[in-house]
PDB file of N, CA and C in Angstrom:
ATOM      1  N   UNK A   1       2.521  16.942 -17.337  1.00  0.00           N
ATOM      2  CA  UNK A   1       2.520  16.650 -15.929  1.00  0.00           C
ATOM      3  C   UNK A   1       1.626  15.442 -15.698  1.00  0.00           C
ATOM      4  N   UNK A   2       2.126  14.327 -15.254  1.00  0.00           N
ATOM      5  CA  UNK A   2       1.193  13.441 -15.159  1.00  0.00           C
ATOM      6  C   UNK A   2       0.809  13.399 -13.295  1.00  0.00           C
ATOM      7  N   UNK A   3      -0.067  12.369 -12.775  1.00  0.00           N
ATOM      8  CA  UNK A   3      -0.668  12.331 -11.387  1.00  0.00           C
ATOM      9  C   UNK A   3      -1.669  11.580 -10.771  1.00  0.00           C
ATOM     10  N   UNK A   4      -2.098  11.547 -10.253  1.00  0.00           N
ATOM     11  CA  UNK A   4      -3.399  10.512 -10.111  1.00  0.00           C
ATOM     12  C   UNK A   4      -4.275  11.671  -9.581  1.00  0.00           C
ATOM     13  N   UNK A   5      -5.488  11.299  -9.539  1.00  0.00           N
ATOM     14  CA  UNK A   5      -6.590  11.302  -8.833  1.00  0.00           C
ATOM     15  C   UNK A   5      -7.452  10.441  -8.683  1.00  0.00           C
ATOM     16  N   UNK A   6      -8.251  10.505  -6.966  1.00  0.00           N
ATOM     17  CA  UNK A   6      -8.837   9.483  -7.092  1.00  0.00           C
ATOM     18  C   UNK A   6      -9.440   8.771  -7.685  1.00  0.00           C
ATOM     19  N   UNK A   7     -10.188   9.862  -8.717  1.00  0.00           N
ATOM     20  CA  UNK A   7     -11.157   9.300 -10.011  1.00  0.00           C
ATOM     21  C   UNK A   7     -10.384   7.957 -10.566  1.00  0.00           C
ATOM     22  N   UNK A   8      -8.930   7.852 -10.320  1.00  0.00           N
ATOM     23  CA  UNK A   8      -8.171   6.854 -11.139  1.00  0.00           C
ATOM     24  C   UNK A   8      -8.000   5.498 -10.430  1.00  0.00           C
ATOM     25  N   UNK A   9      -8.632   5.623  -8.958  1.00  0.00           N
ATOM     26  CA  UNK A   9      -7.851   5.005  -8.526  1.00  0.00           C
ATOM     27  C   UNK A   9      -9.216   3.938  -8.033  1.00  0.00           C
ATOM     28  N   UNK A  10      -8.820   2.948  -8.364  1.00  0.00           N
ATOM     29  CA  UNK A  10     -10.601   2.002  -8.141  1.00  0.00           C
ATOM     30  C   UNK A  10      -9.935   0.723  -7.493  1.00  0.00           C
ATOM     31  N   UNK A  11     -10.280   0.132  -6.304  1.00  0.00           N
ATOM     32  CA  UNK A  11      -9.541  -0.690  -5.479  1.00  0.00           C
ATOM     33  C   UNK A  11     -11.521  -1.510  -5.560  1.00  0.00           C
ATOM     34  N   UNK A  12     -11.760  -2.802  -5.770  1.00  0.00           N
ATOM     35  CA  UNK A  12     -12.635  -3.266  -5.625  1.00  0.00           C
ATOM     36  C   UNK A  12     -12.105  -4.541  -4.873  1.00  0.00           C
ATOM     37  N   UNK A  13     -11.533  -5.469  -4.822  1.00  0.00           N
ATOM     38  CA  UNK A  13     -11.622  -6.146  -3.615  1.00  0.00           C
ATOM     39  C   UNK A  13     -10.688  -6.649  -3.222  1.00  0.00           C
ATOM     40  N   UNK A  14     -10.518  -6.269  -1.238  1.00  0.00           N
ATOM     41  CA  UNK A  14      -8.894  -6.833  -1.205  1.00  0.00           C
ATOM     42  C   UNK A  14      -8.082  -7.811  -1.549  1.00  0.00           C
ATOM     43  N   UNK A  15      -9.011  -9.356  -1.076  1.00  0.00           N
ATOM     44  CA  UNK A  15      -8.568 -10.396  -1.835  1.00  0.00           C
ATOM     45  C   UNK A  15      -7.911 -10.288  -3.014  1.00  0.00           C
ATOM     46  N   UNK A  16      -9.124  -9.709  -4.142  1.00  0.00           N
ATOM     47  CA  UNK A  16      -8.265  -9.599  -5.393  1.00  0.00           C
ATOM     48  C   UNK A  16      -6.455  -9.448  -5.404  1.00  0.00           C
ATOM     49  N   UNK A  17      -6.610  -7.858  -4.919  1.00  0.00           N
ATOM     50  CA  UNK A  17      -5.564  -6.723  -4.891  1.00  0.00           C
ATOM     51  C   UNK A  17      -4.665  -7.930  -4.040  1.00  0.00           C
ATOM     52  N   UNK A  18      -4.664  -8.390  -2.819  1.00  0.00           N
ATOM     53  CA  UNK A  18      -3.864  -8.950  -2.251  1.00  0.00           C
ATOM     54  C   UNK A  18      -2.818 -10.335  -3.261  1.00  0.00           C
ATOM     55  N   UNK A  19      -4.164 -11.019  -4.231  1.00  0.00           N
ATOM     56  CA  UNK A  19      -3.194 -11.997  -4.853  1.00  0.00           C
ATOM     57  C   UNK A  19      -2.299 -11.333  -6.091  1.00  0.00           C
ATOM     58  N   UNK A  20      -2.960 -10.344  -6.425  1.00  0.00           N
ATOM     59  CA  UNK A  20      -2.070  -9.732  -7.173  1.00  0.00           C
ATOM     60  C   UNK A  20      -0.782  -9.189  -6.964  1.00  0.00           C
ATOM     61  N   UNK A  21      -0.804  -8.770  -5.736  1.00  0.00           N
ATOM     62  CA  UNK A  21       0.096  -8.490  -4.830  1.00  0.00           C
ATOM     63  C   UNK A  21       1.720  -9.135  -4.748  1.00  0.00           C
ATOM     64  N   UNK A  22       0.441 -10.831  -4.078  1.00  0.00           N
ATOM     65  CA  UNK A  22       1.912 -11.813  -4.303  1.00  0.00           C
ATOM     66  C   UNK A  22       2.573 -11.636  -5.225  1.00  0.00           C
ATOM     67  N   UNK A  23       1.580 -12.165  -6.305  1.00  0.00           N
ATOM     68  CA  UNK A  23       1.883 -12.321  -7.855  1.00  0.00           C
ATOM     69  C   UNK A  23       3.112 -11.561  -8.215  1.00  0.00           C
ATOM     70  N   UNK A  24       2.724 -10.112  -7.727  1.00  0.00           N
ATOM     71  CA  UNK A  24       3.696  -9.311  -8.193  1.00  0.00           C
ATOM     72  C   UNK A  24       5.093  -9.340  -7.404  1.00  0.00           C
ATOM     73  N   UNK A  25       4.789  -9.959  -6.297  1.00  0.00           N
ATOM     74  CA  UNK A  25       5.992 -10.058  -5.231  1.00  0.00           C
ATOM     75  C   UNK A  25       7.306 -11.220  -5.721  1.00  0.00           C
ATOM     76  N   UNK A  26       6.205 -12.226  -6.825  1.00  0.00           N
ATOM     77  CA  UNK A  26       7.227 -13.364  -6.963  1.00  0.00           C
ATOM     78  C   UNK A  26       7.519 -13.134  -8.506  1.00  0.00           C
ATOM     79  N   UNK A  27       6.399 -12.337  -9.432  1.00  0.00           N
ATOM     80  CA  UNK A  27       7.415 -12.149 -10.678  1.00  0.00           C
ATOM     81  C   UNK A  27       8.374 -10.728 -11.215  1.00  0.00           C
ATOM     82  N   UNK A  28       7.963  -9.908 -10.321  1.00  0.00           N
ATOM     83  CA  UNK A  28       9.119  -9.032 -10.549  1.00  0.00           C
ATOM     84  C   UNK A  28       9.896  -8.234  -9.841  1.00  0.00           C
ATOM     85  N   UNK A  29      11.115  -8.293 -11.129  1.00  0.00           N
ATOM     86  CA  UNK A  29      12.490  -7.755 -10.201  1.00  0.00           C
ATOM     87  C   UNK A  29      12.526  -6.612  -9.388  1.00  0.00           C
ATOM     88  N   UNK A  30      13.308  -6.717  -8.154  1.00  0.00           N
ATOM     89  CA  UNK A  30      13.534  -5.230  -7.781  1.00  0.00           C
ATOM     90  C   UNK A  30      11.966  -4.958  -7.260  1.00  0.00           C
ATOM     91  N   UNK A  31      10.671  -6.037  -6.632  1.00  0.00           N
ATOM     92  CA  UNK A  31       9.741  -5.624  -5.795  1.00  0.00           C
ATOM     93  C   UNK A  31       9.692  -6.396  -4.736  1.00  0.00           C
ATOM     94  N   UNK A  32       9.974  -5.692  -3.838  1.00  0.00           N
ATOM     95  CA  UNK A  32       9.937  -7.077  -2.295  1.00  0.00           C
ATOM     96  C   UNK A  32       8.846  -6.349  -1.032  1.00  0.00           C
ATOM     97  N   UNK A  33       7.641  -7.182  -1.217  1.00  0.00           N
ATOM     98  CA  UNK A  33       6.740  -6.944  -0.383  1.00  0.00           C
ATOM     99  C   UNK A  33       7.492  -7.377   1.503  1.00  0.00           C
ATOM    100  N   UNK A  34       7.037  -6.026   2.252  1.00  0.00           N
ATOM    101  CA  UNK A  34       7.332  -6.134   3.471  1.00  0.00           C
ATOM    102  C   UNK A  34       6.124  -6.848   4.314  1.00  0.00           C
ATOM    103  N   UNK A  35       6.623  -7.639   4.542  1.00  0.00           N
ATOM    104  CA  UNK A  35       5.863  -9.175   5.346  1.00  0.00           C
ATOM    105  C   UNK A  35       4.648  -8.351   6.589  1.00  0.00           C
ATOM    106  N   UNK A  36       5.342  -7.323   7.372  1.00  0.00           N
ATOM    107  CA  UNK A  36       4.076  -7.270   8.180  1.00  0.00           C
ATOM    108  C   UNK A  36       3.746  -5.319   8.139  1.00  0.00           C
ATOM    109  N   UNK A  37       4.194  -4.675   7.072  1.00  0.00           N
ATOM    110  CA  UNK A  37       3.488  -3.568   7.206  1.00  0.00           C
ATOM    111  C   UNK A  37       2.879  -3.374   6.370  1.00  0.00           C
ATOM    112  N   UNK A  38       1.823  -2.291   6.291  1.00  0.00           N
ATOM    113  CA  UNK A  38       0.518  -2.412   5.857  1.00  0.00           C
ATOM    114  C   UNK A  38       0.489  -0.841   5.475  1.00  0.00           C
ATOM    115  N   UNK A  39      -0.415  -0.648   3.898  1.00  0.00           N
ATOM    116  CA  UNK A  39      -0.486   1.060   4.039  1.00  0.00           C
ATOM    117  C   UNK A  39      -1.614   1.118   4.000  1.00  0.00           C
ATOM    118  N   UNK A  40      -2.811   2.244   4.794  1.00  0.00           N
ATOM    119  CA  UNK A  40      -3.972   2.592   4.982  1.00  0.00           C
ATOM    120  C   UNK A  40      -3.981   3.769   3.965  1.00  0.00           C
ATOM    121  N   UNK A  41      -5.107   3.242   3.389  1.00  0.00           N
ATOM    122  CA  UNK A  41      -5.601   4.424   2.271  1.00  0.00           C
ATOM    123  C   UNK A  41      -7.243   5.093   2.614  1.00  0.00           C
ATOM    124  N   UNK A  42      -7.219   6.090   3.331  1.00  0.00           N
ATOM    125  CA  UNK A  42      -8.686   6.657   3.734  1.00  0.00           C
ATOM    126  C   UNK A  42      -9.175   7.453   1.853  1.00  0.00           C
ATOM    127  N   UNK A  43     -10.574   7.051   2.347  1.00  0.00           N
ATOM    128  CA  UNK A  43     -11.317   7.511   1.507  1.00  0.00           C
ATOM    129  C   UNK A  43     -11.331   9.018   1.058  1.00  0.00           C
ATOM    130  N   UNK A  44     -10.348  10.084   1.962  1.00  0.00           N
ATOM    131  CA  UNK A  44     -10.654  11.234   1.764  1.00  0.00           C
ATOM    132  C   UNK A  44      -9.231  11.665   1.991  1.00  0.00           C
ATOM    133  N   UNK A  45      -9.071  12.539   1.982  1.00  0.00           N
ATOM    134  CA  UNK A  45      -7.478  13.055   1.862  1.00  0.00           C
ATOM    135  C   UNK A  45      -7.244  13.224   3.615  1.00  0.00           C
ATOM    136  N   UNK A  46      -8.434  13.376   4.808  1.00  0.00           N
ATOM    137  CA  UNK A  46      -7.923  13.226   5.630  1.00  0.00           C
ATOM    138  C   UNK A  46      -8.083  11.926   6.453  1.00  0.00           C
ATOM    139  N   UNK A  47      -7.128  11.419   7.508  1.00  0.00           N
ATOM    140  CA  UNK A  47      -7.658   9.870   7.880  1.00  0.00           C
ATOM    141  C   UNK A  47      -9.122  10.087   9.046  1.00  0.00           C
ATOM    142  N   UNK A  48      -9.438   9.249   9.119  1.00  0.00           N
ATOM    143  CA  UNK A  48     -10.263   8.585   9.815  1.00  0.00           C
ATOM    144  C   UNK A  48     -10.016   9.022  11.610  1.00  0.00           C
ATOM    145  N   UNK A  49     -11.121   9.471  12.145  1.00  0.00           N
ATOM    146  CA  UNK A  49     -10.721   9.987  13.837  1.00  0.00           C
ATOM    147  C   UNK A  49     -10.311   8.501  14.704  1.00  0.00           C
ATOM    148  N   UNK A  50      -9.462   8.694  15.145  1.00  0.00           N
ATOM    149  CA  UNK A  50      -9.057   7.673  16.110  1.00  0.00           C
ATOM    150  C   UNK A  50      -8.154   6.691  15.495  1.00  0.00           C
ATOM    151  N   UNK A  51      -7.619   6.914  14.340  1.00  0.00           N
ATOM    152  CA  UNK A  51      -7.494   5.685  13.737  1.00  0.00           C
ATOM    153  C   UNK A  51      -6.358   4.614  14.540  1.00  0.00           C
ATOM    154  N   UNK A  52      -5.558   5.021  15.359  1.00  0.00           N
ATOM    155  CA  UNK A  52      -4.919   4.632  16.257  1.00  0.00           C
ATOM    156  C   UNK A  52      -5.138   3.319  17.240  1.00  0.00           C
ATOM    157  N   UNK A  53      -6.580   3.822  17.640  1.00  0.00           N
ATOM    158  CA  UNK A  53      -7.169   2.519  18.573  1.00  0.00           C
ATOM    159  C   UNK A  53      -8.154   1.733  17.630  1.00  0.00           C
ATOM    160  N   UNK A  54      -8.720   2.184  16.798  1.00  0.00           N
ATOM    161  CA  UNK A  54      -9.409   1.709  15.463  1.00  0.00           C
ATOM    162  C   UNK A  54      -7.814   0.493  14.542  1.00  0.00           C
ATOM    163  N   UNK A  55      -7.492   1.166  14.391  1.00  0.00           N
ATOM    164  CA  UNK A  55      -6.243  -0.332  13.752  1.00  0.00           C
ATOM    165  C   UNK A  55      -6.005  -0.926  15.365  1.00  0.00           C
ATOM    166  N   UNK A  56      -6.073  -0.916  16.348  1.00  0.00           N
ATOM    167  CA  UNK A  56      -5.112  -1.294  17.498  1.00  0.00           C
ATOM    168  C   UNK A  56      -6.934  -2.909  17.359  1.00  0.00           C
ATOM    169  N   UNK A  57      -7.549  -2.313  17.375  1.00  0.00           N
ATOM    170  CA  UNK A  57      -8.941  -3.101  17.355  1.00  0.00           C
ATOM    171  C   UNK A  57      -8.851  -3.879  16.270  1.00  0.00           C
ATOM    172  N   UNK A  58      -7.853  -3.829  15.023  1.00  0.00           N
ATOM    173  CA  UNK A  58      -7.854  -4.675  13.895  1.00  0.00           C
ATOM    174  C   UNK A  58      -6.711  -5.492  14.065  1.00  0.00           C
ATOM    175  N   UNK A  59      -6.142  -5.654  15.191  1.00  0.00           N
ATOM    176  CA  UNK A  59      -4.788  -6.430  15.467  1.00  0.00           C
ATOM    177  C   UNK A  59      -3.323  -5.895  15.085  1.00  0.00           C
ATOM    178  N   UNK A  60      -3.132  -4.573  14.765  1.00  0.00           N
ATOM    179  CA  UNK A  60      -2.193  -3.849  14.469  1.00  0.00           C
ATOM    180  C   UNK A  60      -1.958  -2.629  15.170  1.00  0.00           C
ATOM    181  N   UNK A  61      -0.962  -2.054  14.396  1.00  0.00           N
ATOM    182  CA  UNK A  61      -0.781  -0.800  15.650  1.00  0.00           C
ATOM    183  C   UNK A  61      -0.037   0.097  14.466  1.00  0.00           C
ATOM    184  N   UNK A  62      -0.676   1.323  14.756  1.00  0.00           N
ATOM    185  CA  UNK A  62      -0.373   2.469  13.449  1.00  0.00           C
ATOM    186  C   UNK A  62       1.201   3.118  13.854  1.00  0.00           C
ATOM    187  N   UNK A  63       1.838   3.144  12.819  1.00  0.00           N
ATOM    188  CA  UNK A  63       3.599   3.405  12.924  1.00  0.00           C
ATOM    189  C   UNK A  63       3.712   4.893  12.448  1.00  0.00           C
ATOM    190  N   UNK A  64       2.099   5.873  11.634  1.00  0.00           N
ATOM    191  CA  UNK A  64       2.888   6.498  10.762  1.00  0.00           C
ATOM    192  C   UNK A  64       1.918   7.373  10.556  1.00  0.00           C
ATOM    193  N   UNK A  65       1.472   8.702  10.601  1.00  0.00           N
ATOM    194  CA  UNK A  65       0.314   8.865   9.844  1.00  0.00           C
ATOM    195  C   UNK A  65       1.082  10.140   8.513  1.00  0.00           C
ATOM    196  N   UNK A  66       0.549  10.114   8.078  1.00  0.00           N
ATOM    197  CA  UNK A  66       0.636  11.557   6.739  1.00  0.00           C
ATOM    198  C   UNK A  66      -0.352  12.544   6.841  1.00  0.00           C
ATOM    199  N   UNK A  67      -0.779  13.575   7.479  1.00  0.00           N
ATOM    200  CA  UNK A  67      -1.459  14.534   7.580  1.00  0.00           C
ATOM    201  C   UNK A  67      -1.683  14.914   6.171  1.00  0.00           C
ATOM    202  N   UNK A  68      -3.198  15.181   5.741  1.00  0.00           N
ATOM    203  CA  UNK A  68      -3.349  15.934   4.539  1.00  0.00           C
ATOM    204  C   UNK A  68      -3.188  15.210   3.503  1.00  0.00           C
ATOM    205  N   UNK A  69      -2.353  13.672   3.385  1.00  0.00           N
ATOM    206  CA  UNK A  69      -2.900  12.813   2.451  1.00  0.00           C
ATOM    207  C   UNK A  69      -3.848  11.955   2.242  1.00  0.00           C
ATOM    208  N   UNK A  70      -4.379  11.406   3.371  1.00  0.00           N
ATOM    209  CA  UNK A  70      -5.037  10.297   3.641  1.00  0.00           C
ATOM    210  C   UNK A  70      -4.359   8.979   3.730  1.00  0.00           C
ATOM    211  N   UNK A  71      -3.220   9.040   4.005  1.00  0.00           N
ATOM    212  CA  UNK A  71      -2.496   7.891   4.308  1.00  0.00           C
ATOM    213  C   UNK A  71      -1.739   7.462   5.297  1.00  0.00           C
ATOM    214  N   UNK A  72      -1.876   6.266   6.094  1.00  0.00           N
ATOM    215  CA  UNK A  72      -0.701   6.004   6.904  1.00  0.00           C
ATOM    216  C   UNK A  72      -0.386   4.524   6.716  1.00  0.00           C
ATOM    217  N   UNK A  73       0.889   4.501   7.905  1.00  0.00           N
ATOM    218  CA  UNK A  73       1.625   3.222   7.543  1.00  0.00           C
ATOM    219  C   UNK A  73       1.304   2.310   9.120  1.00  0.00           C
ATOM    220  N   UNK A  74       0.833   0.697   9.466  1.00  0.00           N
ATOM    221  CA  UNK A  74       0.728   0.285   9.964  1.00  0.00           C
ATOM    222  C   UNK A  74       1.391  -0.951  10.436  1.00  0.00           C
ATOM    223  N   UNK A  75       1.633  -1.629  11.483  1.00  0.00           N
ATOM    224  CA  UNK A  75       2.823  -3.091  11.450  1.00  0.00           C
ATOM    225  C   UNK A  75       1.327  -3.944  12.008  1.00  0.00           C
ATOM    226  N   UNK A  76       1.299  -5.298  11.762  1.00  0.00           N
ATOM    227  CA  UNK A  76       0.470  -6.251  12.240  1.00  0.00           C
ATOM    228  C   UNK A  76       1.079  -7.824  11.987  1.00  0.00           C
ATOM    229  N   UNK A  77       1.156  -8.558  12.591  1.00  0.00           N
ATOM    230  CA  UNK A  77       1.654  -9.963  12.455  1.00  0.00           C
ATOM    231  C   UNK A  77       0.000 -10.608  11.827  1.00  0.00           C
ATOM    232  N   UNK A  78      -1.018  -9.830  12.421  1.00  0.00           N
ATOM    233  CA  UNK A  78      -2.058 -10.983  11.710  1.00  0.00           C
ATOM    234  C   UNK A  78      -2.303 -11.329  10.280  1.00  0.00           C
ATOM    235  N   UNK A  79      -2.086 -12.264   9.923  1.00  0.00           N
ATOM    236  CA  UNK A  79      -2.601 -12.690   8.444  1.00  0.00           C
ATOM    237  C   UNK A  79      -3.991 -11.981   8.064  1.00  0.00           C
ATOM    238  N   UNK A  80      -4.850 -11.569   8.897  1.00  0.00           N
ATOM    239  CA  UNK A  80      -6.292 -11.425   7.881  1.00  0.00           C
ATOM    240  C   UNK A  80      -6.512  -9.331   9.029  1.00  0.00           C
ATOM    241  N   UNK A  81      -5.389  -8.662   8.658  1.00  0.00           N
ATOM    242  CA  UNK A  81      -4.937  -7.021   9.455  1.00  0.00           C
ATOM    243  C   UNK A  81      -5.587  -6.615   8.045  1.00  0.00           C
ATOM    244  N   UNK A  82      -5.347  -6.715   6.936  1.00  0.00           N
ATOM    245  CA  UNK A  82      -5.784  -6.288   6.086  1.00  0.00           C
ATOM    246  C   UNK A  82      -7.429  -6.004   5.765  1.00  0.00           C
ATOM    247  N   UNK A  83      -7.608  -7.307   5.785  1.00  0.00           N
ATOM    248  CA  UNK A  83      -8.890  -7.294   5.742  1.00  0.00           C
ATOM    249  C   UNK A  83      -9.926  -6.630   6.707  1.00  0.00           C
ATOM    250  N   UNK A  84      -9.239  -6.523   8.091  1.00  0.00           N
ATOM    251  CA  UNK A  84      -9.830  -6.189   9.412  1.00  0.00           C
ATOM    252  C   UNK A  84      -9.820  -5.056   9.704  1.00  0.00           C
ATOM    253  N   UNK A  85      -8.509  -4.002   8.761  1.00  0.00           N
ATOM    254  CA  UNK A  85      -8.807  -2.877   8.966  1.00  0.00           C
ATOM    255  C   UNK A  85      -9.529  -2.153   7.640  1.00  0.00           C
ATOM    256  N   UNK A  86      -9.527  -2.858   6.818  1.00  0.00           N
ATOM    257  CA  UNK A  86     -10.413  -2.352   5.463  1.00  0.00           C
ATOM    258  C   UNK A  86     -11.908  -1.791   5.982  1.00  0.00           C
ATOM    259  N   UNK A  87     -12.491  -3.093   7.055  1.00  0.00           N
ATOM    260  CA  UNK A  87     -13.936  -2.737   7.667  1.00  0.00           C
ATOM    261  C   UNK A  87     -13.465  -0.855   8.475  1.00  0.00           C
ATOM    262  N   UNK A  88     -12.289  -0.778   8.711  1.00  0.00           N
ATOM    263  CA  UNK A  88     -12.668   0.751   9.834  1.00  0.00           C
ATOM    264  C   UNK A  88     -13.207   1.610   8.761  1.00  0.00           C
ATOM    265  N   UNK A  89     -14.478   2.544   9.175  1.00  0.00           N
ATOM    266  CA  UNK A  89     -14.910   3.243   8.828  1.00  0.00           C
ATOM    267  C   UNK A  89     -14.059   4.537   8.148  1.00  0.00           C
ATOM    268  N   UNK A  90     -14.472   5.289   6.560  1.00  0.00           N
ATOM    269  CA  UNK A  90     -13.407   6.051   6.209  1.00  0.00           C
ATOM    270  C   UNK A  90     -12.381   5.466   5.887  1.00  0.00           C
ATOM    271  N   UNK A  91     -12.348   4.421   5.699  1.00  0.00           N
ATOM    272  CA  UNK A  91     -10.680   3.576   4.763  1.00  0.00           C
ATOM    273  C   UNK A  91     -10.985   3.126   3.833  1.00  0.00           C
ATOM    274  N   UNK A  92     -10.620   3.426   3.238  1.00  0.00           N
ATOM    275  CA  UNK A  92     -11.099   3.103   1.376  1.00  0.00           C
ATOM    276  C   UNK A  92     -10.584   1.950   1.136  1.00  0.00           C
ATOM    277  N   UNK A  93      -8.929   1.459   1.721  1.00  0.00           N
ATOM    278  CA  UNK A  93      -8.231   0.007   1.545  1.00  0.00           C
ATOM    279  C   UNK A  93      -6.765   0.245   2.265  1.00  0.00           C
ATOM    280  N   UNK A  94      -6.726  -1.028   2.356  1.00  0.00           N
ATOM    281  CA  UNK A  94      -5.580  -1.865   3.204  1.00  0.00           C
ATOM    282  C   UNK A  94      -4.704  -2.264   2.043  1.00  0.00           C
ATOM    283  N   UNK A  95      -3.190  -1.948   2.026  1.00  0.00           N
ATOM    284  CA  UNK A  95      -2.638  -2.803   1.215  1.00  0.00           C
ATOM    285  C   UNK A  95      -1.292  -3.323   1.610  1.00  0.00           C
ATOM    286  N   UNK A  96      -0.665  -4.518   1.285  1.00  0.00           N
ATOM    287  CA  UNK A  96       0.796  -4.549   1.704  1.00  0.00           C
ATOM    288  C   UNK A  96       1.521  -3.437   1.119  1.00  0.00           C
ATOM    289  N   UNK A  97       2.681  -2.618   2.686  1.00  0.00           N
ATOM    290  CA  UNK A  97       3.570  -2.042   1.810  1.00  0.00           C
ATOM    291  C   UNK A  97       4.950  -2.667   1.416  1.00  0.00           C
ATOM    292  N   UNK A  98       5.560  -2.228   0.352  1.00  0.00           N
ATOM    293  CA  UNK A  98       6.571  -2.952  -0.664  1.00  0.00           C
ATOM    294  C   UNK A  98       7.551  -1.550  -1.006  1.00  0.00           C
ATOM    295  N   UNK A  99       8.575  -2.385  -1.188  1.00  0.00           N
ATOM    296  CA  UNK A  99       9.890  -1.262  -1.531  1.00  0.00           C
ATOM    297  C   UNK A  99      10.074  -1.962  -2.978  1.00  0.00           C
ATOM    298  N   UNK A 100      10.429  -0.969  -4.192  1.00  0.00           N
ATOM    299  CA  UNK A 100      10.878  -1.091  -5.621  1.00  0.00           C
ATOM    300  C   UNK A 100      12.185  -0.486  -5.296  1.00  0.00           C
ATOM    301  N   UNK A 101      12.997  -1.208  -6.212  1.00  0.00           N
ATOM    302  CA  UNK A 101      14.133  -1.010  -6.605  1.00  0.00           C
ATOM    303  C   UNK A 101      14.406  -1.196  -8.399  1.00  0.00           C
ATOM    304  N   UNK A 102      14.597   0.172  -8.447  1.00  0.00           N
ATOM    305  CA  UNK A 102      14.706  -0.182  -9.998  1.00  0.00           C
ATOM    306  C   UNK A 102      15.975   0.149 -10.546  1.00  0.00           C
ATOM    307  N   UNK A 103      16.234  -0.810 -12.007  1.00  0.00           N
ATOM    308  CA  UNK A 103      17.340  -0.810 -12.102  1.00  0.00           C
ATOM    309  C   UNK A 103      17.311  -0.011 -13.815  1.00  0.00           C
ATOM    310  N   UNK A 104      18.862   0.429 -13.750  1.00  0.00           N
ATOM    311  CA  UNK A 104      19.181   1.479 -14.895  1.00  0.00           C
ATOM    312  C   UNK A 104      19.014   0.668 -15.882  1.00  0.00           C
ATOM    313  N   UNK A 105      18.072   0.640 -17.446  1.00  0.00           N
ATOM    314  CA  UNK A 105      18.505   0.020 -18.285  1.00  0.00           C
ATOM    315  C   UNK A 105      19.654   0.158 -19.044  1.00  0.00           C
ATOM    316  N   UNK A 106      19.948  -0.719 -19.362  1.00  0.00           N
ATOM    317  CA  UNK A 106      21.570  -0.910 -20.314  1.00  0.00           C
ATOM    318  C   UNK A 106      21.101  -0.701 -21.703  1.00  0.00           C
ATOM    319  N   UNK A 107      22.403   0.378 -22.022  1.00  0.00           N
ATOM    320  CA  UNK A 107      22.182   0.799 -23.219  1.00  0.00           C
ATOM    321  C   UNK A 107      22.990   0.695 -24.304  1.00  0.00           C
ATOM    322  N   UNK A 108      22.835   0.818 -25.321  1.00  0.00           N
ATOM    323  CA  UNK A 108      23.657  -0.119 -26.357  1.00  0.00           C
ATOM    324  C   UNK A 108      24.863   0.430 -26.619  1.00  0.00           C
ATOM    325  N   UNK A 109      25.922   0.173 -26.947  1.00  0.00           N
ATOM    326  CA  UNK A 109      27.311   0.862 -27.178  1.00  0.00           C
ATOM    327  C   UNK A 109      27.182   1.554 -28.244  1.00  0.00           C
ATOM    328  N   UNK A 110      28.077   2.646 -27.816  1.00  0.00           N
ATOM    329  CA  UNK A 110      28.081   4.048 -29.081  1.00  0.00           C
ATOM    330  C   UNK A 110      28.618   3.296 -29.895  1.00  0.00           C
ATOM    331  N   UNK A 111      27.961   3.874 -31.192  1.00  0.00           N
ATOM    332  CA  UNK A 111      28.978   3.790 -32.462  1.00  0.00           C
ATOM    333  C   UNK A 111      29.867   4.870 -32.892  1.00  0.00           C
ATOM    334  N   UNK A 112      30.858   4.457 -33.752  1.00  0.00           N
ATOM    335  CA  UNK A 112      31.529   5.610 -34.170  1.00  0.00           C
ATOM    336  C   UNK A 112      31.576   5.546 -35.449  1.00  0.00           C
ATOM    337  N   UNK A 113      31.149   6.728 -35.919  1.00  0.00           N
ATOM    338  CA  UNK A 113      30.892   6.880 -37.526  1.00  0.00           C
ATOM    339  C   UNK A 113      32.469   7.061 -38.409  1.00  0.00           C
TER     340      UNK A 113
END
């Protein structure tokens, strides 16, 4: 059974995470980062009180929450939403969200003995 826990999960700085981000947006297949939504990752499995007017104060506006994970989903046109909601208290990190599409590998033709 594999899984994460947080123990695994070490986000040190958005910048970083963000160019990596691109990076990953322009070299591989089947990943297309969504231009203005954003996923909030709280520090604890539950979010942050208010977080509603707390992102609305970071130039965005919350679309989504997940009860009991610590996660929700946010829309913002500002270029620096990320960074602005990283400061709300209880958010561990801001990241672009992105849809994968993965594709079946091709497999080699049967032989016949």
């Amino acid at each position: 059974m594999t899984g994460c826990s947080k123990e695994e999960i070490q986000v040190s700085d958005v910048a970083a995470q963000a160019s990596r981000s691109n990076q990953a947006e322009a070299t591989a297949q089947g990943v297309v980062r969504r231009s203005h939504e954003y996923i909030i990752l709280s520090a604890t499995d539950a979010l942050p009180a208010d977080l509603a007017s707390k992102t609305a104060a970071a130039n965005g506006k919350l679309t989504t929450e997940l009860p009991g994970t610590g996660l929700a989903i946010a829309t913002s046109t500002d270029p620096d939403f990320a960074a602005k909601a990283s400061r709300i208290s209880g958010v561990r990190s801001v990241i672009h969200d992105f849809s994968y599409q993965a594709t079946t590998p091709s497999r080699p033709a049967k032989r016949r003995l």
